[in-house]
Protein backbone atom coordinates (compact mmCIF):
# COMPACT_ATOMS: atom_id res chain seq x y z
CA UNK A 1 -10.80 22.75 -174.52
CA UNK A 2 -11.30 23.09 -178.47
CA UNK A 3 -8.98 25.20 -180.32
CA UNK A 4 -11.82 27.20 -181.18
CA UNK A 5 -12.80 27.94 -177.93
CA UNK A 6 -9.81 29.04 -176.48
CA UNK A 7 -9.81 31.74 -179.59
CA UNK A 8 -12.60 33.01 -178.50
CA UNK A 9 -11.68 33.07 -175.06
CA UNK A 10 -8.21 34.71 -176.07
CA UNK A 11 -10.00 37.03 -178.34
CA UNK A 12 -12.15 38.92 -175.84
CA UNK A 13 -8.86 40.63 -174.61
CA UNK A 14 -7.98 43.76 -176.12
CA UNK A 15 -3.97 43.17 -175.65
CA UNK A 16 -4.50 39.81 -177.43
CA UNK A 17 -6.73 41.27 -180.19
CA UNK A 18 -3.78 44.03 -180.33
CA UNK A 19 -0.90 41.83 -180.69
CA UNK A 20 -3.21 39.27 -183.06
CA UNK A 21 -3.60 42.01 -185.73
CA UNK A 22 0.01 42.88 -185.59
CA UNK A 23 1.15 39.71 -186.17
CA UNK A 24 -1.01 38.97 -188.67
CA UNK A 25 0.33 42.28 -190.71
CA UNK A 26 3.84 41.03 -189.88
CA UNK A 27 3.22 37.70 -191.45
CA UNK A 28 1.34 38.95 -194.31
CA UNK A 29 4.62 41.16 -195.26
CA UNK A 30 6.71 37.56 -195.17
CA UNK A 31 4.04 35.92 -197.21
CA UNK A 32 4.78 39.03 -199.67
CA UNK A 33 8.46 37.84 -199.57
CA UNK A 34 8.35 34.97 -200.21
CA UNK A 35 6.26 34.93 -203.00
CA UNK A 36 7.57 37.35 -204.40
CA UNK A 37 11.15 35.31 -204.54
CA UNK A 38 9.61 31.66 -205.24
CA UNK A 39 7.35 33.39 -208.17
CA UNK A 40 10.76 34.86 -209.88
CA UNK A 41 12.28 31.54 -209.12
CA UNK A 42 14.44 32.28 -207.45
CA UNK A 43 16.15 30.37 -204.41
CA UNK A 44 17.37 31.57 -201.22
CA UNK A 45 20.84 31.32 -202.01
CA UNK A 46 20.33 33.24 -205.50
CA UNK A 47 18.61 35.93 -203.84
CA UNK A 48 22.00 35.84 -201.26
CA UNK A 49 23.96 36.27 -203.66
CA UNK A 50 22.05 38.98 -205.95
CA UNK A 51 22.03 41.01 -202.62
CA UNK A 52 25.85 40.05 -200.95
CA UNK A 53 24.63 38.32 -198.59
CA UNK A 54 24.15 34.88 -197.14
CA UNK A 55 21.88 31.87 -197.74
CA UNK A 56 21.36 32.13 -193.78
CA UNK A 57 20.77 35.65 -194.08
CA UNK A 58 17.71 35.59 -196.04
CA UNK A 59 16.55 32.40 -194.11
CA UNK A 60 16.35 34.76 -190.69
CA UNK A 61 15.02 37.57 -192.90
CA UNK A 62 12.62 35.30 -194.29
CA UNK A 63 11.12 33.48 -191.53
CA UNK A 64 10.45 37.20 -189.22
CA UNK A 65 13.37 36.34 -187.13
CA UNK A 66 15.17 39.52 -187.58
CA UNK A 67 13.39 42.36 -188.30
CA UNK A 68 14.63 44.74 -191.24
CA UNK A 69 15.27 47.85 -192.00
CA UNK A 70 13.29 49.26 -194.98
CA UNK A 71 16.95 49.78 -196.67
CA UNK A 72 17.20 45.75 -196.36
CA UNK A 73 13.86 45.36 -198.04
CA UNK A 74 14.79 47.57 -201.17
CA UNK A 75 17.77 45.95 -201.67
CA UNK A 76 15.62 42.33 -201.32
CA UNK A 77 12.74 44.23 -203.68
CA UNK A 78 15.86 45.05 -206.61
CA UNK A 79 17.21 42.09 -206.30
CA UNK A 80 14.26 40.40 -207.31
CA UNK A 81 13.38 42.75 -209.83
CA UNK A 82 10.88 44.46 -208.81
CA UNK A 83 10.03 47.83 -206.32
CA UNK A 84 9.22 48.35 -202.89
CA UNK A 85 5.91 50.18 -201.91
CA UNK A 86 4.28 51.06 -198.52
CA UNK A 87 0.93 51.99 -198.16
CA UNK A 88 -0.53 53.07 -194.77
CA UNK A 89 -4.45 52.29 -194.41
């Protein structure tokens, strides 16, 4: 079965559609991150130490493995110099 196919298969399932769309917001907020930090240049274990943390730390935070509190992402927003904002559309 193509790749394709199976998409479209998946995608005729509301729970899959569902779950789709929320990953794809979650992912879109780590893209953010990331480019965020890599456009300041600024490396991971910078960024650590700006915010007291560990090189590991932002790796998990980074990659969705943990998910943070919007406290976390402040202090990751400052550190880079710049501001948080959440919109709800």
């Amino acid at each position: 079965m193509e790749l394709s196919e199976l998409k479209r298969q998946l995608m005729a399932d509301p729970a899959f559609v569902a779950a789709y769309d929320e990953a794809v917001e979650e992912y879109a907020a780590l893209e953010a991150m990331i480019k965020a930090r890599a456009g300041a240049g600024v490396t991971q274990a910078e960024l650590a130490e700006r915010m007291g943390t560990t090189q590991s730390a932002i790796a998990r935070l980074e990659s969705g493995r943990v998910s943070p509190s919007v406290a976390t992402l402040q202090k990751y927003a400052r550190a880079l110099g710049k501001r948080l904002k959440i919109e709800m559309v």
